[in-house]
Protein backbone atom coordinates (compact mmCIF):
# COMPACT_ATOMS: atom_id res chain seq x y z
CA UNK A 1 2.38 13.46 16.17
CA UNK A 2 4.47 11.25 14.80
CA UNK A 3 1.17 8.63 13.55
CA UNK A 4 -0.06 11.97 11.73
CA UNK A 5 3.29 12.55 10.10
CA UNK A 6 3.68 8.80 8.91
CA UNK A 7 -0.29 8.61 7.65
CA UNK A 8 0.67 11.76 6.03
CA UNK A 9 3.75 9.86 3.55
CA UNK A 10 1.64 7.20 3.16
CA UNK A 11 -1.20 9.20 1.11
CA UNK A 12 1.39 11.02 -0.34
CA UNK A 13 3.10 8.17 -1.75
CA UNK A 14 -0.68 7.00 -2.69
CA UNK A 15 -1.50 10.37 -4.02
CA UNK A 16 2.20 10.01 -6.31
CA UNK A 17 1.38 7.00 -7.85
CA UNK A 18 -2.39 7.78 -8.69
CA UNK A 19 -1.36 10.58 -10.97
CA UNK A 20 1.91 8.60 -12.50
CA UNK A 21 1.98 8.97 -16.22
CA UNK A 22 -1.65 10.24 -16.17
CA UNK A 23 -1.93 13.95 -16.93
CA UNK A 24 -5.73 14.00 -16.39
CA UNK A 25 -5.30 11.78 -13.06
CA UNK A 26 -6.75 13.36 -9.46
CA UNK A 27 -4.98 11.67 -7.32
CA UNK A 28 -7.50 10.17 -5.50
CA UNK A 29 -7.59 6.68 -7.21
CA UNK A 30 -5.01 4.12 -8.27
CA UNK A 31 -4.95 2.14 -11.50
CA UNK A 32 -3.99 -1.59 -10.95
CA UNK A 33 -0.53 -0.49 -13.42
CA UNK A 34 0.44 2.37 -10.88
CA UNK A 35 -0.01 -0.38 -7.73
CA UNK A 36 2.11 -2.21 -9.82
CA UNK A 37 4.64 0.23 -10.20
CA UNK A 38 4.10 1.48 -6.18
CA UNK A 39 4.78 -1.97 -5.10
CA UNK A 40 7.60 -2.92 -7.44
CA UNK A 41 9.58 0.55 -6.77
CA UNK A 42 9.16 0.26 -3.05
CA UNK A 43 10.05 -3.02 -2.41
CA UNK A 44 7.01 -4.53 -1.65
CA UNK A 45 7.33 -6.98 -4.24
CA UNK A 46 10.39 -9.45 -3.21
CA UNK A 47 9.67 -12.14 -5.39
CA UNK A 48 10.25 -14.46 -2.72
CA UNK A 49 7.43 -13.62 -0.80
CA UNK A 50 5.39 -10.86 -2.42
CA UNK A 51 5.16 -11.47 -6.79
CA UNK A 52 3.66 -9.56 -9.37
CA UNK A 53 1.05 -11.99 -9.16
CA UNK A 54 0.18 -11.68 -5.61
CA UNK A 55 0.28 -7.82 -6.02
CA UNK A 56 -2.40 -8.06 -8.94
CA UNK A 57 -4.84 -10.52 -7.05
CA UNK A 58 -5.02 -8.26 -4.22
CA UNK A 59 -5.47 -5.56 -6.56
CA UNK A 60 -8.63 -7.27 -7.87
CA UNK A 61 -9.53 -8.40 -4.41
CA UNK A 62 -10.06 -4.62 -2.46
CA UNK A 63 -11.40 -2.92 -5.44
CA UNK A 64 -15.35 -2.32 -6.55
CA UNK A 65 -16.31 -5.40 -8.41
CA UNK A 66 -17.00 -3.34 -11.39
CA UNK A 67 -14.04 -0.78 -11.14
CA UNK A 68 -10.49 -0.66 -12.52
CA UNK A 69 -9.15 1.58 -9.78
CA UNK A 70 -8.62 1.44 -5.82
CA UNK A 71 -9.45 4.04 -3.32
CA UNK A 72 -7.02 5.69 -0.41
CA UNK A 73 -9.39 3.36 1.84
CA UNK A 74 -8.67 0.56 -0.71
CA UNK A 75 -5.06 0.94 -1.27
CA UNK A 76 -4.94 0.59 2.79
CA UNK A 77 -6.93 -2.43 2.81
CA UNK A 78 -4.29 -4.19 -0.04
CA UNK A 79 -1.41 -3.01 2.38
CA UNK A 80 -2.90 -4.91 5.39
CA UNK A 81 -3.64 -7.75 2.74
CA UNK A 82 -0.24 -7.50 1.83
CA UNK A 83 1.92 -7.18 4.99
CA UNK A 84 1.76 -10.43 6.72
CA UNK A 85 2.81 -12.18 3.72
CA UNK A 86 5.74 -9.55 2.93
CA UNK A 87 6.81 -9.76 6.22
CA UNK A 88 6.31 -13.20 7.40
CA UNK A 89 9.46 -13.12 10.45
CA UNK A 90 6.42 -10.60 12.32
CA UNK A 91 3.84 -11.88 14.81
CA UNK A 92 0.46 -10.97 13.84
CA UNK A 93 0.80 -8.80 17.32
CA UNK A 94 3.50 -6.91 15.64
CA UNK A 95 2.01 -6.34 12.49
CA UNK A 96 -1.07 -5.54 14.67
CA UNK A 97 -3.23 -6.17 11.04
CA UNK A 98 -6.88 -5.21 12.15
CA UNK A 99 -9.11 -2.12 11.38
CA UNK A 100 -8.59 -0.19 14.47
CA UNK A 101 -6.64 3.13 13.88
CA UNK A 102 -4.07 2.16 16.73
CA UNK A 103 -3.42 -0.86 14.75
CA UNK A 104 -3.45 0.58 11.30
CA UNK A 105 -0.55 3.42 12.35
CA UNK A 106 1.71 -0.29 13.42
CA UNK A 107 1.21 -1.50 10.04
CA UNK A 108 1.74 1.89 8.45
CA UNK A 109 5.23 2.03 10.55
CA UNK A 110 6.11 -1.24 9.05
CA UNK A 111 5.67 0.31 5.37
CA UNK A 112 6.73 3.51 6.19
CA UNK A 113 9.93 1.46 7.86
CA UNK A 114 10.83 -0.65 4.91
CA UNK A 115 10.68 2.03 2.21
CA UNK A 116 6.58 2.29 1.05
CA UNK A 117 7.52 5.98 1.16
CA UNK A 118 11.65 6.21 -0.01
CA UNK A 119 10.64 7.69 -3.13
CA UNK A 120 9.04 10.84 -1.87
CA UNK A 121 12.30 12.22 -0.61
């Protein structure tokens, strides 16, 4: 229960951010500013290990070639892109970065552990 529960923060952080500053906004897709903003109010960006910069190329890396906004499935892809270089001290093993849902709920842990989701409190 406790995998449903953290999944559960994690699209509601998503679902915050998508509709940040955007009245007309659904929720269901992320501009590359609000990523921005997710990663720089939750501590994903360091700037010793994680920049602005880094942030924005993964941006551009997991979306639709043609798009200007990420996904739910997207946004999870750019965590997993994301996580072994914000949290270098882990093992692959404990970062457990692969597609499998198993694996995904480790990484999510690690997010939901090092405050992806402080702000919906």
């Amino acid at each position: 229960m406790a995998e449903s529960t953290e999944m559960d923060q994690l699209l509601s952080a998503f679902k915050k951010f998508a509709v940040h500053g955007d009245t007309k906004a659904t929720g269901k897709e992320l501009n590359g500013k609000n990523w921005a903003k997710l990663c720089k109010d939750c501590k994903v960006i360091d700037s010793k290990n994680v920049t602005s910069t880094d942030v924005d190329i993964v941006f551009t890396k997991v979306k639709a070639k043609t798009s200007r906004v990420i996904t739910y499935e997207e946004f999870q892809k750019a965590l997993e892109e994301l996580a072994p270089k914000r949290f270098k001290n882990q093992s692959k093993e404990e970062l457990c970065i692969t597609h499998s849902k198993k694996c995904w709920v480790v990484s999510t842990q690690i997010w939901v552990k090092y405050g992806l989701t402080q702000l919906l409190g």
